[in-house]
PDB file of N, CA and C in Angstrom:
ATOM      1  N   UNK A   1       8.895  15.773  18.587  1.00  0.00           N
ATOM      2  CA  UNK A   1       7.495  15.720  18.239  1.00  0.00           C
ATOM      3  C   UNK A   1       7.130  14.293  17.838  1.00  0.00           C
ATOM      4  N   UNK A   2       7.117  13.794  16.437  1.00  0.00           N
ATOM      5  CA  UNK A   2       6.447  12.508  16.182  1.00  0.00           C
ATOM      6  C   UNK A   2       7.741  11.894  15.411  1.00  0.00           C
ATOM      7  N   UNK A   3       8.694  12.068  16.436  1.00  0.00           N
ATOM      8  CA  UNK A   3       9.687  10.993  15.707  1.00  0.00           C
ATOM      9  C   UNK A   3       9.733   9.713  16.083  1.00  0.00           C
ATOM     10  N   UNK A   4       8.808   9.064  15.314  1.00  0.00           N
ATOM     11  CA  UNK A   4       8.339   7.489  16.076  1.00  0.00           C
ATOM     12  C   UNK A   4       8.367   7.083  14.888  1.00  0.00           C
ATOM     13  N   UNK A   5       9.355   6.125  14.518  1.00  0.00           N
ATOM     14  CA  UNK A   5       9.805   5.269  13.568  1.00  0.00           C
ATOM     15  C   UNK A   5       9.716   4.025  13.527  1.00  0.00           C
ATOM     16  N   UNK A   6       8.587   3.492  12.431  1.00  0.00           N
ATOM     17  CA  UNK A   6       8.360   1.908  12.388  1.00  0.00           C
ATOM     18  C   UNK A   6       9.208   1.460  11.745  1.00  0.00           C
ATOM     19  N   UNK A   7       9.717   0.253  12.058  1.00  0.00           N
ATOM     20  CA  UNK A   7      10.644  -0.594  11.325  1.00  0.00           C
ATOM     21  C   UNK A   7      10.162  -1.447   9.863  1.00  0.00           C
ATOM     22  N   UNK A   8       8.650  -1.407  10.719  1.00  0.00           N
ATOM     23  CA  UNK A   8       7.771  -2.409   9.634  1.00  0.00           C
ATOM     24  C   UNK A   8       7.011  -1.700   8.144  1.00  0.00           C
ATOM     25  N   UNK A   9       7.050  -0.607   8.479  1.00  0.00           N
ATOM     26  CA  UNK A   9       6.703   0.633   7.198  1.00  0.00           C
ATOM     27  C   UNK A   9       7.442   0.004   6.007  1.00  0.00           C
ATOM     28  N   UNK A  10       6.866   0.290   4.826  1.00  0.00           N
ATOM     29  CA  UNK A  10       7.734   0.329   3.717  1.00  0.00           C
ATOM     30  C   UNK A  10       7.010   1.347   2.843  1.00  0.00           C
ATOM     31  N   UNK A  11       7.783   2.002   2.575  1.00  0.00           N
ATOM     32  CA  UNK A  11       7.556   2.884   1.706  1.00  0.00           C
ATOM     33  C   UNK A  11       6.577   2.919   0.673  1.00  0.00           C
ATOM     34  N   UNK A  12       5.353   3.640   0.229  1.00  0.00           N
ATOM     35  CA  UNK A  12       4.693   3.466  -1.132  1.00  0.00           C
ATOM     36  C   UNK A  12       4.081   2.019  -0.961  1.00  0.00           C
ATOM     37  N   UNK A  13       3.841   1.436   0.200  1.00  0.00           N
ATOM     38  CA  UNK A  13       3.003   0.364  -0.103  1.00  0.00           C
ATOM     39  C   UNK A  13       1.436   0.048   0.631  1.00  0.00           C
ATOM     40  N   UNK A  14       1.249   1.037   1.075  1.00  0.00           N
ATOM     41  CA  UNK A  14      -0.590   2.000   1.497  1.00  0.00           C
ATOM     42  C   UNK A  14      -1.390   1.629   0.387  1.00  0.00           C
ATOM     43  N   UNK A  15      -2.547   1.119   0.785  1.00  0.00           N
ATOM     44  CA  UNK A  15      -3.443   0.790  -0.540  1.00  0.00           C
ATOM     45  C   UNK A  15      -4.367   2.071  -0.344  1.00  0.00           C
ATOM     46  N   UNK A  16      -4.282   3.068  -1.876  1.00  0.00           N
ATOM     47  CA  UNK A  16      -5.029   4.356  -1.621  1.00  0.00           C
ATOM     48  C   UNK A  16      -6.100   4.749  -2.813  1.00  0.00           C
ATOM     49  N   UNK A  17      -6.575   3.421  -3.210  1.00  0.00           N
ATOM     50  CA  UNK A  17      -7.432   3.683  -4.216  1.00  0.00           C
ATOM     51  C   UNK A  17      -8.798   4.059  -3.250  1.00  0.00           C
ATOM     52  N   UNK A  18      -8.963   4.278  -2.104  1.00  0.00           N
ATOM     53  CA  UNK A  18      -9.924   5.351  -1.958  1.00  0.00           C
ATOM     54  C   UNK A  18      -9.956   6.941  -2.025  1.00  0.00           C
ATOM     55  N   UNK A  19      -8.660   7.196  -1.442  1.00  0.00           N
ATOM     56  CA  UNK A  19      -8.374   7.833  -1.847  1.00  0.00           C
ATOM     57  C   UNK A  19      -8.532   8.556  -3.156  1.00  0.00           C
ATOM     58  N   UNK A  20      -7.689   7.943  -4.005  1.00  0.00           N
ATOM     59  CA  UNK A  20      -7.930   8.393  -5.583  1.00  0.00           C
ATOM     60  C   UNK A  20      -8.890   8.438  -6.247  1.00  0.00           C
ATOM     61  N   UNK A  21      -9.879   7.699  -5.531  1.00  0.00           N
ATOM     62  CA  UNK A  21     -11.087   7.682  -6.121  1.00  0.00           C
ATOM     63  C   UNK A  21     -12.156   8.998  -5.437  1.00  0.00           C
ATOM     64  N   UNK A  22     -11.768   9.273  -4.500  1.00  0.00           N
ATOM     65  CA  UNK A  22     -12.387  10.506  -3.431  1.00  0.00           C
ATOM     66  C   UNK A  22     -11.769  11.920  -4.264  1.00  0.00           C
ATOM     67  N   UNK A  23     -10.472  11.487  -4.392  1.00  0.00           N
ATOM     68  CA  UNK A  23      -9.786  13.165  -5.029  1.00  0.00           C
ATOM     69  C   UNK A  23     -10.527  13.633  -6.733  1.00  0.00           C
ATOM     70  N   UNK A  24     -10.077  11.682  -7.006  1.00  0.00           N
ATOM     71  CA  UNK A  24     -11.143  11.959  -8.732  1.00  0.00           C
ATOM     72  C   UNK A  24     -12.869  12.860  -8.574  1.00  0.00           C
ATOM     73  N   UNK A  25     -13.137  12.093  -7.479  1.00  0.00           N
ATOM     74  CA  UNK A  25     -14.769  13.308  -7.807  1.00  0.00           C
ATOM     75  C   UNK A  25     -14.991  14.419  -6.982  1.00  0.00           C
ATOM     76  N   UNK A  26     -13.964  14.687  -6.155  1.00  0.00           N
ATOM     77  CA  UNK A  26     -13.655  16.241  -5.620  1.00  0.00           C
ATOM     78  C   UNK A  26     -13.587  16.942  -7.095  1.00  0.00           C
ATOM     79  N   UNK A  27     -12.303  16.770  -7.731  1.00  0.00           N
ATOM     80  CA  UNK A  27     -11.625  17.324  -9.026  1.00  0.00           C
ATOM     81  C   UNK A  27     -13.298  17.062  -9.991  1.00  0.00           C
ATOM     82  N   UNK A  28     -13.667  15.915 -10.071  1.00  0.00           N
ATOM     83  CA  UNK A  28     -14.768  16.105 -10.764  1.00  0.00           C
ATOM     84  C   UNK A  28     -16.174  17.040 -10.835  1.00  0.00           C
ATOM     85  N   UNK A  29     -16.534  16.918  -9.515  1.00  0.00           N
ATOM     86  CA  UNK A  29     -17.281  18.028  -8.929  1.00  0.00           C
ATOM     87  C   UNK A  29     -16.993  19.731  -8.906  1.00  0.00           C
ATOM     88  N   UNK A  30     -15.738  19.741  -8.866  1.00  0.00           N
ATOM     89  CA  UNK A  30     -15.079  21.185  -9.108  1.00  0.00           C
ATOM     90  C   UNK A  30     -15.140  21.662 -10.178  1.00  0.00           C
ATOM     91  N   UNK A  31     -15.000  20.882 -11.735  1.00  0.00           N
ATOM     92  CA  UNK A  31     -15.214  21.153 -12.698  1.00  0.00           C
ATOM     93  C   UNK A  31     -16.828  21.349 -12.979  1.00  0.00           C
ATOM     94  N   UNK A  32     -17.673  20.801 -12.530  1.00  0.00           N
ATOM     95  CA  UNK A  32     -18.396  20.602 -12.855  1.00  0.00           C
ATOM     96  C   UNK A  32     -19.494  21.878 -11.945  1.00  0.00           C
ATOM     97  N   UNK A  33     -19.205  22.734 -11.169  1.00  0.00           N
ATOM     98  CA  UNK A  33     -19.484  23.724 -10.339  1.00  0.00           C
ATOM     99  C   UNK A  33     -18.765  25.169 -11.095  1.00  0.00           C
ATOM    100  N   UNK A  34     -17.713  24.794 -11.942  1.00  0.00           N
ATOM    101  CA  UNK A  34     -17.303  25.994 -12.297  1.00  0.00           C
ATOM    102  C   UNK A  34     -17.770  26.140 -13.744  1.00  0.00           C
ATOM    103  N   UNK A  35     -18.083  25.016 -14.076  1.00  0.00           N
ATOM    104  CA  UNK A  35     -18.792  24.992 -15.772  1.00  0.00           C
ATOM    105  C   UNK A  35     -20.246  25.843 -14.972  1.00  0.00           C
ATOM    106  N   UNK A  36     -20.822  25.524 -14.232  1.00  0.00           N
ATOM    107  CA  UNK A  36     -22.050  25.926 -13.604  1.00  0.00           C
ATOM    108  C   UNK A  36     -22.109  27.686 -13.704  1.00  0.00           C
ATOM    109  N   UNK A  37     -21.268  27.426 -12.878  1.00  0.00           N
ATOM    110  CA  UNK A  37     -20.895  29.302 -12.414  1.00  0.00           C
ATOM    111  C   UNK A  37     -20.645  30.147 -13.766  1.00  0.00           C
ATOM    112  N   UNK A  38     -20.212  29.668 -14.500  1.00  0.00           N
ATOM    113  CA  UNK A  38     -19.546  30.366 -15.815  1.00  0.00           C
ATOM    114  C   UNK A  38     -20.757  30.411 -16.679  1.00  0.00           C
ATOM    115  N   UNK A  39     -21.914  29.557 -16.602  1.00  0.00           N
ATOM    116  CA  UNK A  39     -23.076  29.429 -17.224  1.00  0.00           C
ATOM    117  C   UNK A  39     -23.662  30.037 -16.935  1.00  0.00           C
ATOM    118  N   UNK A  40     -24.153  30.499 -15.554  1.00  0.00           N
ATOM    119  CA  UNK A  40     -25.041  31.426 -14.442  1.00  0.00           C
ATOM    120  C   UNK A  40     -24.712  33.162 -15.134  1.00  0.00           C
ATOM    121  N   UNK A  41     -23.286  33.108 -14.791  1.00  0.00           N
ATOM    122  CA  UNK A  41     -22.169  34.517 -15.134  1.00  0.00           C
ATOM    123  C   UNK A  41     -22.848  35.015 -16.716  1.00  0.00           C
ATOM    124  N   UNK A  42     -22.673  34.067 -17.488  1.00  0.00           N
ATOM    125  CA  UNK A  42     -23.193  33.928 -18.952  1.00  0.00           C
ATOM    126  C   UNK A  42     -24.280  33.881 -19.097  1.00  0.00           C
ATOM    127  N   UNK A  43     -25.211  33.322 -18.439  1.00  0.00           N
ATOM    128  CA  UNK A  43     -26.793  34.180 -18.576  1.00  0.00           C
ATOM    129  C   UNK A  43     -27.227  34.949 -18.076  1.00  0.00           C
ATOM    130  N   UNK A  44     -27.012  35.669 -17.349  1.00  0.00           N
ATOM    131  CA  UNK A  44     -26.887  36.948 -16.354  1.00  0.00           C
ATOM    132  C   UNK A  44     -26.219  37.780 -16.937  1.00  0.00           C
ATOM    133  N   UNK A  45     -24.822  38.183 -17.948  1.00  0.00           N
ATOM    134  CA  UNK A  45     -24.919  38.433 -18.551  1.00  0.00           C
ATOM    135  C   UNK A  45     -25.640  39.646 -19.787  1.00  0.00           C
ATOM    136  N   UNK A  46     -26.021  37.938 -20.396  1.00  0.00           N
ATOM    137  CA  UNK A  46     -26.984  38.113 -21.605  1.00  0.00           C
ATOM    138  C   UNK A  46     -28.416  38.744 -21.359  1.00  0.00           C
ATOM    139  N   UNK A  47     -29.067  38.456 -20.093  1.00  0.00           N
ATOM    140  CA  UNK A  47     -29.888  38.760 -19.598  1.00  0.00           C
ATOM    141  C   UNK A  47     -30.349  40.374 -19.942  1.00  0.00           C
ATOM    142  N   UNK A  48     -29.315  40.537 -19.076  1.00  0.00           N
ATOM    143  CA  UNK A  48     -28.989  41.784 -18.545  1.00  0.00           C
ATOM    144  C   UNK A  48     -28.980  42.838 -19.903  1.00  0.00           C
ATOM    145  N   UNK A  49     -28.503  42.198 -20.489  1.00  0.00           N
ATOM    146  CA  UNK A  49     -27.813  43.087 -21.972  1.00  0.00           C
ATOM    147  C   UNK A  49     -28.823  43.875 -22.549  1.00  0.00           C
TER     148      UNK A  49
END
């Protein structure tokens, strides 16, 4: 399959601060959608009550 091996690779040396910076506001956004939902859940709820 993709056994194609660079000589010139070195390990761990990819610059991936976009990366990390893309995963930070995925993870950020996720929190921030489930604080949402749990608020919605919680006045709906109370609403209801």
């Amino acid at each position: 399959m993709a056994d194609h091996h660079n000589a010139d690779h070195v390990h761990g040396s990819m610059d991936i601060r976009a990366q990390e910076k893309t995963f930070a506001g995925f993870i950020r956004m996720s929190i921030w959608v489930a604080c949402i939902a749990i608020g919605v859940l919680i006045f709906m709820g109370l609403v209801n009550a």
